[in-house]
C-alpha atoms as a PDB file:
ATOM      1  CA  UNK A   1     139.423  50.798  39.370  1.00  0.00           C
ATOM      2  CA  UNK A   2     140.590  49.809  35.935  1.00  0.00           C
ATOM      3  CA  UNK A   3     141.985  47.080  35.099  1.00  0.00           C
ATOM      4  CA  UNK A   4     143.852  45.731  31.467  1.00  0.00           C
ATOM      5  CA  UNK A   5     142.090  42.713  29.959  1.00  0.00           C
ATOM      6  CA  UNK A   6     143.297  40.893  27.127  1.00  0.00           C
ATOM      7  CA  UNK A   7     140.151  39.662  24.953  1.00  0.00           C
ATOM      8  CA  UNK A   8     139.980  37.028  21.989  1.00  0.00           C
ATOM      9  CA  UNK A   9     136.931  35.264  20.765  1.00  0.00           C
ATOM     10  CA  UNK A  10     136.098  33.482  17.009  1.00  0.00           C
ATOM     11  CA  UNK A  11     133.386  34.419  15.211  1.00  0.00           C
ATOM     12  CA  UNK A  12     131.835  32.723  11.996  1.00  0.00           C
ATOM     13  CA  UNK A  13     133.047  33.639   9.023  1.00  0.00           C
ATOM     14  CA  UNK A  14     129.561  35.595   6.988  1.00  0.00           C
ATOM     15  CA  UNK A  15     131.283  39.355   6.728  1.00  0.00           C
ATOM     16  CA  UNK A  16     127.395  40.132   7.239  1.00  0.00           C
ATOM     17  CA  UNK A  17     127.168  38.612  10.479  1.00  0.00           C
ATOM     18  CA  UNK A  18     130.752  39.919  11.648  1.00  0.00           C
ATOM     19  CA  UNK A  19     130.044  43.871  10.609  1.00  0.00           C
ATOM     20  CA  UNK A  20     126.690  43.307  12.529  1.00  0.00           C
ATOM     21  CA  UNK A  21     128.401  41.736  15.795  1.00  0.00           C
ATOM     22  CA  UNK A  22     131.130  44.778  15.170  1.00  0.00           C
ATOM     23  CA  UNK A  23     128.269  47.658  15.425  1.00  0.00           C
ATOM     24  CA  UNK A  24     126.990  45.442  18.442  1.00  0.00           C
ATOM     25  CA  UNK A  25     130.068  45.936  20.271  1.00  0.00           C
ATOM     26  CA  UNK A  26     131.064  49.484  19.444  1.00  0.00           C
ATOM     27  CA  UNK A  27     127.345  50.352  20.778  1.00  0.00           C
ATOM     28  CA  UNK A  28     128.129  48.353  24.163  1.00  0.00           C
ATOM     29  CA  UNK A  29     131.650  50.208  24.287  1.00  0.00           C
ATOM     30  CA  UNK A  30     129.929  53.355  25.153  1.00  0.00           C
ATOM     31  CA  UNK A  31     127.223  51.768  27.977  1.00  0.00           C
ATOM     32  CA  UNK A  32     130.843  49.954  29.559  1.00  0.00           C
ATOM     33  CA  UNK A  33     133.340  52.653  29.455  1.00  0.00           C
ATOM     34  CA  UNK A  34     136.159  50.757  28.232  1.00  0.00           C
ATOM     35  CA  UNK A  35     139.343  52.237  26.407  1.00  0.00           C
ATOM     36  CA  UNK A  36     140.752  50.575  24.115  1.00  0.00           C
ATOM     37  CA  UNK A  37     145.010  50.146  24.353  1.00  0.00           C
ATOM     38  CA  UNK A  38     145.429  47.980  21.664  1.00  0.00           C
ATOM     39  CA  UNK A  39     143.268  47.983  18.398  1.00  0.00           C
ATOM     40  CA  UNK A  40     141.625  44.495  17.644  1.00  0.00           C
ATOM     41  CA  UNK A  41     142.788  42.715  15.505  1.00  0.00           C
ATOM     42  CA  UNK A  42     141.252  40.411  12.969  1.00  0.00           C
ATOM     43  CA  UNK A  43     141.848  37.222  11.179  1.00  0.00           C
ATOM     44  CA  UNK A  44     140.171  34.811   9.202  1.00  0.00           C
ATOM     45  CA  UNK A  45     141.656  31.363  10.056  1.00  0.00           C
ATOM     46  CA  UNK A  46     141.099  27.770  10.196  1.00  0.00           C
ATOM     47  CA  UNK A  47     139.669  26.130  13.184  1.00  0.00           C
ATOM     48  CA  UNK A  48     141.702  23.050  14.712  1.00  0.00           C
ATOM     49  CA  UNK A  49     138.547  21.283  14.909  1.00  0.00           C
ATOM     50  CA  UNK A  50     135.123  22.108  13.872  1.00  0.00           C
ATOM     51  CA  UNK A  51     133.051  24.784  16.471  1.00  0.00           C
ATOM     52  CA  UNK A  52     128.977  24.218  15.692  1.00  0.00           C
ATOM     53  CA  UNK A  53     129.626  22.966  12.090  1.00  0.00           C
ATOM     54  CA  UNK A  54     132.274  25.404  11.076  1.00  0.00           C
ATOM     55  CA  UNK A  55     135.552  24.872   9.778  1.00  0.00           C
ATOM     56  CA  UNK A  56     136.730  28.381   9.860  1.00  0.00           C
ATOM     57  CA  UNK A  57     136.519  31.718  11.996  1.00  0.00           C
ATOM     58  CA  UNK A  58     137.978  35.098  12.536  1.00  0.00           C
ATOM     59  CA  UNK A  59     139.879  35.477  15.248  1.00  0.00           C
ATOM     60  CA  UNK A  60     139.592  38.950  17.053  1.00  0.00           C
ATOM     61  CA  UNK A  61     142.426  39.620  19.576  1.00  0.00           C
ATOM     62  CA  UNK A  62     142.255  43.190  21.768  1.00  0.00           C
ATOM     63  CA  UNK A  63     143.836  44.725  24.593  1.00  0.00           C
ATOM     64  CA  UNK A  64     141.271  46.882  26.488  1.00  0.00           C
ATOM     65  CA  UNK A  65     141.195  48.781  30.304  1.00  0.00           C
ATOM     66  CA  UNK A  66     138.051  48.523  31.700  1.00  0.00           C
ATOM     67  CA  UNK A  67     136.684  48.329  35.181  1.00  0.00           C
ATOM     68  CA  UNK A  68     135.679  45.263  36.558  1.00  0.00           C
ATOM     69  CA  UNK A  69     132.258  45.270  36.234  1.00  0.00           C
ATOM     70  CA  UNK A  70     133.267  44.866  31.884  1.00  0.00           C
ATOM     71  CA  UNK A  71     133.580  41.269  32.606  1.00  0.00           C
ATOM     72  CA  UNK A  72     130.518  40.238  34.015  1.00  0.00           C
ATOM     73  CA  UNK A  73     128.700  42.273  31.063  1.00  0.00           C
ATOM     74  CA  UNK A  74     131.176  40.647  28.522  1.00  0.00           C
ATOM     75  CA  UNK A  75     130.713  37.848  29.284  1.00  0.00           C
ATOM     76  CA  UNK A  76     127.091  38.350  29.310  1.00  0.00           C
ATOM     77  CA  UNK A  77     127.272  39.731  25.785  1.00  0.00           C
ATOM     78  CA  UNK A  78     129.406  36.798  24.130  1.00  0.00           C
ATOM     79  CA  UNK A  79     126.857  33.880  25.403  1.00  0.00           C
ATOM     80  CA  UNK A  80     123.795  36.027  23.390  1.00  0.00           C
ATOM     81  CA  UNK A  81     125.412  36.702  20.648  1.00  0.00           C
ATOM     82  CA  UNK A  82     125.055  33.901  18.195  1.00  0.00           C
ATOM     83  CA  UNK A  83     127.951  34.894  15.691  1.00  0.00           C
ATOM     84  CA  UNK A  84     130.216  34.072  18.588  1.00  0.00           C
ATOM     85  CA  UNK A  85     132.061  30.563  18.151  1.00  0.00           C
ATOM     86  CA  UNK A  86     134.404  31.139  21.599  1.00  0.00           C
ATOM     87  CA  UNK A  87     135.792  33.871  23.823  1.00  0.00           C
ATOM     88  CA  UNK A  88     137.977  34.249  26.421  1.00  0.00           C
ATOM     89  CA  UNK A  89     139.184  37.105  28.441  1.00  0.00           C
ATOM     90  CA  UNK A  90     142.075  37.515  30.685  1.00  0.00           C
ATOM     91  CA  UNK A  91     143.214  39.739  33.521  1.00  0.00           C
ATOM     92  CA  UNK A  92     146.547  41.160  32.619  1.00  0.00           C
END
């Protein structure tokens, strides 16, 4: 059954380390089936208070449909990866 999820989570702010974490993620899109309905979107921004030392972040915001077996390997996926300041997903 799918589901829409609403997905955000800051990374840190090396281009390097975000085009890397990008390629990460497109490669996982095909081993979870997801679709995306709305395109991510990305923004560099300042942090209300420092995350692990940084001041600043992008801030990637997507709407997705996945089944529900996504979260548990999303989740999964943002605690490895260590470009990944926060993340949060919601069931819409």
């Amino acid at each position: 059954m799918n589901v829409h999820y609403k997905t955000q989570y800051k990374s840190r702010t090396s281009a390097r380390n975000s085009r890397k974490f990008k390629k990460t993620f497109i490669k996982n899109k095909d081993i979870n089936c997801f679709e995306e309905i709305i395109p991510a979107s990305i923004e560099l921004k300042e942090l209300a208070y420092p995350i692990k030392k940084f001041q600043q972040g992008y801030y990637v915001q997507s709407t997705i449909k996945a089944d529900n077996t996504f979260v548990e390997k999303f989740n999964q996926l943002m605690q490895i990866t260590e470009e990944i300041l926060r993340f949060l997903i919601i069931k819409k």
